[in-house]
N, C-alpha and C. Protein backbone atom coordinates (compact mmCIF):
# COMPACT_ATOMS: atom_id res chain seq x y z
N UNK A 1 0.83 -1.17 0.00
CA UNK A 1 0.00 0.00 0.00
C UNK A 1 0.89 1.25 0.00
N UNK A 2 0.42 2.14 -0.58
CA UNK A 2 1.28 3.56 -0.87
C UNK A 2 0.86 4.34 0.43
N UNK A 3 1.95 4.81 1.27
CA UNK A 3 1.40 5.03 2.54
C UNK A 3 1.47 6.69 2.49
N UNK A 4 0.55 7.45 3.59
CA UNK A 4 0.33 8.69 3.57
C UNK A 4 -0.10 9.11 2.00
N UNK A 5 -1.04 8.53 1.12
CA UNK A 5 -1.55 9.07 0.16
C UNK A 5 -2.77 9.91 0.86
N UNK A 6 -3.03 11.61 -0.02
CA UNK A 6 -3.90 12.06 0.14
C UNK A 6 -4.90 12.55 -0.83
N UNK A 7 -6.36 12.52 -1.22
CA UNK A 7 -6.80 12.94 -1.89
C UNK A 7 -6.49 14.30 -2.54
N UNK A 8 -6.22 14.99 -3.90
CA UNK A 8 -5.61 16.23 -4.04
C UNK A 8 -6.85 16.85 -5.14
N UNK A 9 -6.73 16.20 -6.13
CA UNK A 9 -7.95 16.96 -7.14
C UNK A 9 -8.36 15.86 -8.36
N UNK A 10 -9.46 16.23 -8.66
CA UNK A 10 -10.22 15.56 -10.10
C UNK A 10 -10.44 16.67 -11.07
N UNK A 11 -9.74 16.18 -12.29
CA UNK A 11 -9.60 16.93 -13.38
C UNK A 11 -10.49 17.08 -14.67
N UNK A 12 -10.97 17.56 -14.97
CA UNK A 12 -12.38 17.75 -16.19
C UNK A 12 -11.39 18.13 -17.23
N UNK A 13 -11.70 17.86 -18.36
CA UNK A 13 -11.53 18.41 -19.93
C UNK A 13 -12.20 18.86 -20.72
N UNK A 14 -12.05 20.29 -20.46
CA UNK A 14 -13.23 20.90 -21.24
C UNK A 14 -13.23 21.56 -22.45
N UNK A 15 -14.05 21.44 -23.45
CA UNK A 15 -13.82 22.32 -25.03
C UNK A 15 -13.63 23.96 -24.76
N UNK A 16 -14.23 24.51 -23.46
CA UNK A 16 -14.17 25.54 -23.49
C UNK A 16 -13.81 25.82 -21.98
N UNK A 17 -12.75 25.86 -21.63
CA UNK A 17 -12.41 25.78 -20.01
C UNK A 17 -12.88 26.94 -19.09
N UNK A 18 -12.73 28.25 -19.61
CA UNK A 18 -13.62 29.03 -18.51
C UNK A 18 -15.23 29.16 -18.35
N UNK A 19 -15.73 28.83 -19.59
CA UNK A 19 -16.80 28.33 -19.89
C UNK A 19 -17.53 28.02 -18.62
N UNK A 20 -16.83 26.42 -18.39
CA UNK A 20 -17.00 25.17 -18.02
C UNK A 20 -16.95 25.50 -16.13
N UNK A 21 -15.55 26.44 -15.77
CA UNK A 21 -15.32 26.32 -14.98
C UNK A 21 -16.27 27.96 -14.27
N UNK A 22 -16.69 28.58 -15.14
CA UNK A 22 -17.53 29.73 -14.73
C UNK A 22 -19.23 29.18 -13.77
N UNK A 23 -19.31 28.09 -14.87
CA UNK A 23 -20.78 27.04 -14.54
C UNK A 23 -20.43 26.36 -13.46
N UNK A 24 -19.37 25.91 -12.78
CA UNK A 24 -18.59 25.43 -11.84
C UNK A 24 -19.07 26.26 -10.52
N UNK A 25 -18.61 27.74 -10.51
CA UNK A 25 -18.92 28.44 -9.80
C UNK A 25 -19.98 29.22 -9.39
N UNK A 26 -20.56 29.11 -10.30
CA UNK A 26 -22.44 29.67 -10.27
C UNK A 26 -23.14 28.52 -9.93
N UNK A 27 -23.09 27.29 -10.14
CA UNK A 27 -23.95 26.67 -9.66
C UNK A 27 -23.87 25.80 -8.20
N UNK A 28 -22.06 25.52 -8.36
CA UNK A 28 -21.86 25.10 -6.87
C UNK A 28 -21.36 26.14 -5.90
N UNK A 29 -20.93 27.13 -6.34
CA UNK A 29 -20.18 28.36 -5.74
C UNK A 29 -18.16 27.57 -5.43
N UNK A 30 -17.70 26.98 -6.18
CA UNK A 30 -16.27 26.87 -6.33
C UNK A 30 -15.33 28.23 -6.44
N UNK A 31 -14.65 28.16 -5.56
CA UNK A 31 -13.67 29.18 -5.65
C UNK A 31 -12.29 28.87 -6.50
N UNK A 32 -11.71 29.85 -7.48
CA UNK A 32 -10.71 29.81 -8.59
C UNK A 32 -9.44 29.78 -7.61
N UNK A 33 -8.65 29.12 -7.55
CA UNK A 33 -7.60 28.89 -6.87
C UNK A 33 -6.58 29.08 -7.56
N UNK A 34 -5.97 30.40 -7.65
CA UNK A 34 -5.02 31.20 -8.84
C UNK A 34 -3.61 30.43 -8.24
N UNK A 35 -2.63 30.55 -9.56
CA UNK A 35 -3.01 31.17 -10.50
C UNK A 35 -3.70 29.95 -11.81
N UNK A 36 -3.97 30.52 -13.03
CA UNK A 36 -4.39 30.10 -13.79
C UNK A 36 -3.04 29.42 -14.65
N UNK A 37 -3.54 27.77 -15.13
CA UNK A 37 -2.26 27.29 -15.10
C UNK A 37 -2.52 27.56 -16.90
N UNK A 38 -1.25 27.64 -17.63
CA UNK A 38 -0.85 27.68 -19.04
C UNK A 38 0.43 26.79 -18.99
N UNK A 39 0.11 25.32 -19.65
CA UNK A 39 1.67 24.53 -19.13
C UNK A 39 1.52 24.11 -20.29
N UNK A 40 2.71 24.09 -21.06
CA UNK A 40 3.35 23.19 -21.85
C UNK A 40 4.94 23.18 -22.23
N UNK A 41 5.28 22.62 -23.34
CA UNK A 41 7.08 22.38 -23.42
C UNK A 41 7.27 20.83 -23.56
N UNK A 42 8.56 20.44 -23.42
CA UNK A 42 8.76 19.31 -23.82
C UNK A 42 8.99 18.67 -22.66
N UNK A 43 8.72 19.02 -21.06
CA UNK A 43 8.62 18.62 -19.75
C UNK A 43 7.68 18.12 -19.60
N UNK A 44 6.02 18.95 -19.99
CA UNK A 44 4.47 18.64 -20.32
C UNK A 44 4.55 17.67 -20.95
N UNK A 45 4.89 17.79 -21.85
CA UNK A 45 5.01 16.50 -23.12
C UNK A 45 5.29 14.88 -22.78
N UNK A 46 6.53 15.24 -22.29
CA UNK A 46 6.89 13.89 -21.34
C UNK A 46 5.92 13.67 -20.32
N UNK A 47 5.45 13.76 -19.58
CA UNK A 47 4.90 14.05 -18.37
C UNK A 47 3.27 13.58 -19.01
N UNK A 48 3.04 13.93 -20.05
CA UNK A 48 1.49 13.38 -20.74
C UNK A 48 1.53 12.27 -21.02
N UNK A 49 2.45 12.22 -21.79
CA UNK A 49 2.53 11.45 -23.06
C UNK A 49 1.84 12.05 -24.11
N UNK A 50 1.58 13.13 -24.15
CA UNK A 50 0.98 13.86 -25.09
C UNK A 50 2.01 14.53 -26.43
N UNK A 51 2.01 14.60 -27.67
CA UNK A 51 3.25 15.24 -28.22
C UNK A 51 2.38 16.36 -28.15
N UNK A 52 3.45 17.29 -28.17
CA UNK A 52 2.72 18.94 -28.20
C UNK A 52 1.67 19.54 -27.47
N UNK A 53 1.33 18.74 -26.04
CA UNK A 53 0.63 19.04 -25.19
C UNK A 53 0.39 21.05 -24.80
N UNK A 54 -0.75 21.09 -24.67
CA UNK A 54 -1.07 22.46 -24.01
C UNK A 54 -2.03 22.80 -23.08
N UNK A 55 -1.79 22.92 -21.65
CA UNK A 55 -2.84 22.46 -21.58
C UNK A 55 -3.60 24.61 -20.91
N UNK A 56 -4.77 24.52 -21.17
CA UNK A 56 -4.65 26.10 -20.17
C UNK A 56 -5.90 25.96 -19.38
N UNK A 57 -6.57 26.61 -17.71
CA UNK A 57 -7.38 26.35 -17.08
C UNK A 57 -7.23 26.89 -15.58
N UNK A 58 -7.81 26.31 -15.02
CA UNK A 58 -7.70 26.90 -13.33
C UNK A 58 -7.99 25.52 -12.27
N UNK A 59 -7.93 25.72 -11.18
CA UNK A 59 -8.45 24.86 -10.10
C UNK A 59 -9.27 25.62 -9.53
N UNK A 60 -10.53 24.71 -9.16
CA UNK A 60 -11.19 25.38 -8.01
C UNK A 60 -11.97 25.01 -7.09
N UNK A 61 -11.21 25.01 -5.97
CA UNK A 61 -11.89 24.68 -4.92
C UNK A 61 -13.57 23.99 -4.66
N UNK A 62 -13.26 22.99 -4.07
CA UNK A 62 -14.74 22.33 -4.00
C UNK A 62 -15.65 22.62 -2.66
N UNK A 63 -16.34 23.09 -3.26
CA UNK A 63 -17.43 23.54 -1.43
C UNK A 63 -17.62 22.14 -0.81
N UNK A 64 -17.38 22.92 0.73
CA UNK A 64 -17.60 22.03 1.81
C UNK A 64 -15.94 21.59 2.47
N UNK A 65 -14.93 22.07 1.99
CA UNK A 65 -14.01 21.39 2.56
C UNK A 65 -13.05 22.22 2.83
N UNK A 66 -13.33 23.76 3.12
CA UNK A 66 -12.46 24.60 3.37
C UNK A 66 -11.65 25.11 2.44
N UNK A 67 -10.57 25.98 2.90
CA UNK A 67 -9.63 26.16 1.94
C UNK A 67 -8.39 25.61 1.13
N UNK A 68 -8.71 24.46 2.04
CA UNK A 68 -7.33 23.44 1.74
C UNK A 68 -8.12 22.55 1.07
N UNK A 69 -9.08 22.01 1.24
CA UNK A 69 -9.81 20.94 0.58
C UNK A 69 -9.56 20.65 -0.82
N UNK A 70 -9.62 19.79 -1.65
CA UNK A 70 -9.68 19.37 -2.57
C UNK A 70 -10.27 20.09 -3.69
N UNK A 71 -9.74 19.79 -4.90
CA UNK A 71 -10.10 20.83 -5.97
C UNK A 71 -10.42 20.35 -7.40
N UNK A 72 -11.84 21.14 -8.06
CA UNK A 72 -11.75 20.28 -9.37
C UNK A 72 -11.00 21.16 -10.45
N UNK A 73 -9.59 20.34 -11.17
CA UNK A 73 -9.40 21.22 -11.93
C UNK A 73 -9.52 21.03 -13.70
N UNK A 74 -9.84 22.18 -13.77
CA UNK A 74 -10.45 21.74 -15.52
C UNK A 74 -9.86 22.57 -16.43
N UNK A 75 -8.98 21.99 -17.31
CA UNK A 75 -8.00 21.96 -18.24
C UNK A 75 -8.79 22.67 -19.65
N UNK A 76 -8.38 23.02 -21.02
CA UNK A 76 -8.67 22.25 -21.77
C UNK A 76 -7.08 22.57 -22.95
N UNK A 77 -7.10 21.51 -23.36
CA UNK A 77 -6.01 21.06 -23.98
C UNK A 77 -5.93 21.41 -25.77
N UNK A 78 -4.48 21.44 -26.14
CA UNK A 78 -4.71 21.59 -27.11
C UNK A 78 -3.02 21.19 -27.95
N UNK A 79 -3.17 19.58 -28.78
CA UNK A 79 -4.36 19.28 -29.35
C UNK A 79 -5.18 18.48 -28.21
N UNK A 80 -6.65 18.89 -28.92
CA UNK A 80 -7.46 17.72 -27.95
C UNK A 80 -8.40 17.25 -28.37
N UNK A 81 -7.79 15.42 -27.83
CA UNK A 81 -8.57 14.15 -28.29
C UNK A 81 -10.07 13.93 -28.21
N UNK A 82 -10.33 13.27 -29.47
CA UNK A 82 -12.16 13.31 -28.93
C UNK A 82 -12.34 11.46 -29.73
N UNK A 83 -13.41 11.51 -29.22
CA UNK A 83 -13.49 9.78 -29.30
C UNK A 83 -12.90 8.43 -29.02
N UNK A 84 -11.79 9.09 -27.88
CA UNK A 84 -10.93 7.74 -27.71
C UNK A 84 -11.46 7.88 -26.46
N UNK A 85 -10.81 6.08 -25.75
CA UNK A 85 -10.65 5.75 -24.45
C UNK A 85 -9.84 6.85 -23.73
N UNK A 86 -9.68 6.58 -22.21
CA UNK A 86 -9.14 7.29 -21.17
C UNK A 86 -7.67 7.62 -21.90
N UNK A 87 -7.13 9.05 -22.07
CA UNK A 87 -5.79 9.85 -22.57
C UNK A 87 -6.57 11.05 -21.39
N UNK A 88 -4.75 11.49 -21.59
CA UNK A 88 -5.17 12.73 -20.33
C UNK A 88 -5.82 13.82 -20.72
N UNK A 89 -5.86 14.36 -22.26
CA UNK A 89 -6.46 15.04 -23.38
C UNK A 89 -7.80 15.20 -23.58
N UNK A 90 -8.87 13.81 -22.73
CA UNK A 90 -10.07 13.51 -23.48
C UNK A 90 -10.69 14.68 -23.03
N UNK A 91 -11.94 15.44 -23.75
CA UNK A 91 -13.30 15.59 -22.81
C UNK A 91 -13.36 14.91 -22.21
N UNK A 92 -13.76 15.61 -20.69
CA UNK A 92 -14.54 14.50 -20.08
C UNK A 92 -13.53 14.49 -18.53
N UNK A 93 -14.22 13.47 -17.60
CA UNK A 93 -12.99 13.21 -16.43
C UNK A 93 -11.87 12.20 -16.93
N UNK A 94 -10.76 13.56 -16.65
CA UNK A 94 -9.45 13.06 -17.47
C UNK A 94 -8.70 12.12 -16.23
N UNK A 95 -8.45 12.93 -15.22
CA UNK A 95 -8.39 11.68 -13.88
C UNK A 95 -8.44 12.25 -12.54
N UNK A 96 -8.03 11.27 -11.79
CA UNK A 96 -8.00 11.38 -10.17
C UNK A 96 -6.84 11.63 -9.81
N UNK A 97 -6.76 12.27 -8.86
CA UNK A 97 -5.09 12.87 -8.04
C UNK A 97 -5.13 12.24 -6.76
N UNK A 98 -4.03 11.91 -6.38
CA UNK A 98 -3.08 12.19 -4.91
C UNK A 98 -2.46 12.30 -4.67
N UNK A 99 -1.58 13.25 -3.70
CA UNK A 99 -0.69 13.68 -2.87
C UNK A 99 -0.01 12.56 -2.09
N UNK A 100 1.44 12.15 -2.87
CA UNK A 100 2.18 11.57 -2.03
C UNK A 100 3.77 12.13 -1.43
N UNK A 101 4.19 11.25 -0.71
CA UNK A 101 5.66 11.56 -0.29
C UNK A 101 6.76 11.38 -0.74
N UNK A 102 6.65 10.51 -1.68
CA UNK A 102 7.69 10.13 -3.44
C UNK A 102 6.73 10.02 -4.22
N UNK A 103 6.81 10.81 -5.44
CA UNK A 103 5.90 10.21 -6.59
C UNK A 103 6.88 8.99 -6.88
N UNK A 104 8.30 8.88 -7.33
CA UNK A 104 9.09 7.99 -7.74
C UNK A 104 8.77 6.54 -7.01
N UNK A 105 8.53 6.73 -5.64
CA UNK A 105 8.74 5.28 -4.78
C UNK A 105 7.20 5.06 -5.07
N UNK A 106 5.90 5.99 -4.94
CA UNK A 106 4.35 5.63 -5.24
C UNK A 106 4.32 5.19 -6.50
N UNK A 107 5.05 5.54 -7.54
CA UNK A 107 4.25 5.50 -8.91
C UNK A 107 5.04 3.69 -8.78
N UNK A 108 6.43 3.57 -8.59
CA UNK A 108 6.69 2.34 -8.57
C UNK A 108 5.91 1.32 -7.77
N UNK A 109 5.19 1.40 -6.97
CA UNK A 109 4.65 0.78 -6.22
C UNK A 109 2.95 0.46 -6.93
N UNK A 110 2.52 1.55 -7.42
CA UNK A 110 1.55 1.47 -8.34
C UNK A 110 1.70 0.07 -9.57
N UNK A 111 2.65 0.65 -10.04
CA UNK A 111 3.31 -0.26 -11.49
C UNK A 111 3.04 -1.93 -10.38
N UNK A 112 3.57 -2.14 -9.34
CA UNK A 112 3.63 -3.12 -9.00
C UNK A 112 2.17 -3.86 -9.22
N UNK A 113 1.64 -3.14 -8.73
CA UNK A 113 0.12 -3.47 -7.75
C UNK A 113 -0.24 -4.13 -9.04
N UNK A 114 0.19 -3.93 -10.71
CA UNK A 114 -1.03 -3.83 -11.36
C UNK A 114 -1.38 -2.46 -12.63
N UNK A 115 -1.04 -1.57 -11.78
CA UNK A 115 -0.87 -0.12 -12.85
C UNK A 115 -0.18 -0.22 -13.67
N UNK A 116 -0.74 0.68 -14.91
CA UNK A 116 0.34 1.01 -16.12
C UNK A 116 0.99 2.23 -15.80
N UNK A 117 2.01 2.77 -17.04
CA UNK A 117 2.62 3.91 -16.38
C UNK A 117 1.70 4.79 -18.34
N UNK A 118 1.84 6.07 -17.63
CA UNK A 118 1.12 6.92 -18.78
C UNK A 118 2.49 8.02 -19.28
N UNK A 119 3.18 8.52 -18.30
CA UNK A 119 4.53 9.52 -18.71
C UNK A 119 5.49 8.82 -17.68
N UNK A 120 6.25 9.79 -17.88
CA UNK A 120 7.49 10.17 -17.26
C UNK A 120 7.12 10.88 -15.50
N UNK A 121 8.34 10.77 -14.59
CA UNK A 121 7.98 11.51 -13.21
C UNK A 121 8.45 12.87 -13.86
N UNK A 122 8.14 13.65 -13.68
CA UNK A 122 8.42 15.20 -13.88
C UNK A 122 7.96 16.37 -12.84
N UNK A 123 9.01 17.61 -13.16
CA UNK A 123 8.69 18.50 -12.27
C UNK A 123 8.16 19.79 -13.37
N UNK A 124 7.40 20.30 -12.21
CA UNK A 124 6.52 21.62 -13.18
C UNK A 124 6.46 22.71 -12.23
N UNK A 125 6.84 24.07 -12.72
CA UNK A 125 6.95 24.90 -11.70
C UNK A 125 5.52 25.52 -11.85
N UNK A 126 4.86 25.93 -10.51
CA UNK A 126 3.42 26.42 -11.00
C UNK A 126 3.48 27.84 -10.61
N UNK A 127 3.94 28.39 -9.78
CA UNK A 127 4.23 29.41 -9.33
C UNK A 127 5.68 30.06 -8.93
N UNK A 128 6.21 30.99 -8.93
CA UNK A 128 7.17 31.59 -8.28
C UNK A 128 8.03 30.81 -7.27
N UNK A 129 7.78 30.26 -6.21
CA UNK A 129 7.96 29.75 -4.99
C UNK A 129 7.44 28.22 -5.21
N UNK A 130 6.57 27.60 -5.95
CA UNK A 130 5.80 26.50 -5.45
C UNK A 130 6.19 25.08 -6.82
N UNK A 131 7.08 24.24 -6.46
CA UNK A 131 7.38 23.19 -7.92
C UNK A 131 6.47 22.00 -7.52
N UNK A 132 5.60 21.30 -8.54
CA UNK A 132 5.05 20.10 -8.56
C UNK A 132 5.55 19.02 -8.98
N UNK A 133 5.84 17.94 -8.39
CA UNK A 133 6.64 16.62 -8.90
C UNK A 133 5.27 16.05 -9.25
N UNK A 134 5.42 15.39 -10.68
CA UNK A 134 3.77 14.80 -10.83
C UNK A 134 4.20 13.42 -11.95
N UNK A 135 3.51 12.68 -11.96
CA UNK A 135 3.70 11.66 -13.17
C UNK A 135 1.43 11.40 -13.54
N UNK A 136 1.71 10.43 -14.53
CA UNK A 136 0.70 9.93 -14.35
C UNK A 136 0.40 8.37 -14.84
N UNK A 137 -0.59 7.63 -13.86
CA UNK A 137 -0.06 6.44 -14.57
C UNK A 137 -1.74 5.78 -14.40
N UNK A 138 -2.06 4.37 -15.01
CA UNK A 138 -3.24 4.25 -15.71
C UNK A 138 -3.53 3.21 -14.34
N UNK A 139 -4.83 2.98 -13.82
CA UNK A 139 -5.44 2.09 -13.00
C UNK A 139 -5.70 0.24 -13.93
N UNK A 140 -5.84 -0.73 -13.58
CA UNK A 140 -5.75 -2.11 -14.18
C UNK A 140 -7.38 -1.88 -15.35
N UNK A 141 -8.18 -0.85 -14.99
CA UNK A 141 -9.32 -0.97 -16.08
C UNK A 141 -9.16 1.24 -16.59
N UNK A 142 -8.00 1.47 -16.91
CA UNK A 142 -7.31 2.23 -17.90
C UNK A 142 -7.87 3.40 -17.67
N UNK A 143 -8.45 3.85 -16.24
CA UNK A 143 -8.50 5.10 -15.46
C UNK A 143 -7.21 5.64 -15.50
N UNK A 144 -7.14 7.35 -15.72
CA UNK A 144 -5.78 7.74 -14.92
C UNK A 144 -5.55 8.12 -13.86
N UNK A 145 -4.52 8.24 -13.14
CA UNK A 145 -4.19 8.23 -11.95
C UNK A 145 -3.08 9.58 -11.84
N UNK A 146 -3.20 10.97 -11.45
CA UNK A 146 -1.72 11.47 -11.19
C UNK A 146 -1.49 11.06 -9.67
N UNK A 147 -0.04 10.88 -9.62
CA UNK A 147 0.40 11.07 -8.11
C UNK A 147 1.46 12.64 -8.46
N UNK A 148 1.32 13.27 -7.31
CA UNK A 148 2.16 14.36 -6.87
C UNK A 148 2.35 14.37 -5.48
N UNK A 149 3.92 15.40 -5.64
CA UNK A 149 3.84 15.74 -4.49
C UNK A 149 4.60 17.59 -4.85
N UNK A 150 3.99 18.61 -3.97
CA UNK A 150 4.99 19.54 -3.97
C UNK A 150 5.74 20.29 -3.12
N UNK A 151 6.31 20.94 -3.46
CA UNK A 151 7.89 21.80 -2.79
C UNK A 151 8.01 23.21 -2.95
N UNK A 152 8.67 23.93 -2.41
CA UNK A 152 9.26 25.39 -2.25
C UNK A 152 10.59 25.07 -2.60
N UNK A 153 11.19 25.32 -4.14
CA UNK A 153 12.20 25.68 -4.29
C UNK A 153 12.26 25.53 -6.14
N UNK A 154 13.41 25.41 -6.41
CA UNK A 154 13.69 25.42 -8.03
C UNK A 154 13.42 23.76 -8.80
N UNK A 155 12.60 23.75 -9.68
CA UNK A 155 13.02 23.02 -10.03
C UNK A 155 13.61 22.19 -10.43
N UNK A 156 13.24 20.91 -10.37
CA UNK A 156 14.58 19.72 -10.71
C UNK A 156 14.73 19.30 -11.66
């Protein structure tokens, strides 16, 4: 078992991401948890498995669980896939997150259990101060899975 895993966020793919994530907030009242991410490069890339990944969007906070609580965040990508099985690209729920204490030692431990792997472990700086170690890798019926964990300092 992957120990100290914590629930972190579920990710939507949307054709039109503020759209999507505006209806988010009017109907459940979700708060935008800045900043607004614009990620890509050949770090993204690896890290998808996507070639030429882009992805742009926000997180936002899910009512009921405070400010730390858990967050849905909704992407939308570009290019982006339509009619296939689970890719991190699709419309739709792209996957589930958690917060661990190695992605390297979790994601291996995953692979064990049973999991596929989807990228590479990679780091992504999201802010000024704040780097995300993230991979992502596929559940035994081809759900995705990110594990992360993050840090205060420069990327690795």
């Amino acid at each position: 078992m992957i120990t100290n895993a914590k629930y972190v966020h579920t990710n939507l793919v949307a054709h039109d991401w503020r759209q999507l994530a505006r209806f988010y907030q009017d109907v459940f009242g979700c708060v935008p948890v800045l900043p607004e991410r614009n990620l890509s490069g050949p770090d993204y890339e690896r890290g998808t498995g996507v070639a030429h990944a882009h992805a742009q969007g926000i997180h936002l906070l899910l009512p009921g669980y405070g400010e730390s609580g858990p967050t849905l965040e909704i992407f939308q990508y570009s290019p982006s896939a339509t009619g296939v099985s689970a890719v991190v690209n699709r419309p739709g729920f792209g996957h589930i997150a958690f917060a661990v204490t190695s992605v390297a030692e979790a994601r291996a431990q995953f692979l064990t259990a049973g999991g596929g792997a989807v990228g590479d472990v990679i780091s992504t700086r999201i802010a000024a101060d704040v780097v995300v170690m993230w991979c992502y890798v596929r559940d035994p019926e081809g759900n995705i899975v990110e594990l992360q964990s993050r840090s205060h300092g420069a990327a690795g």
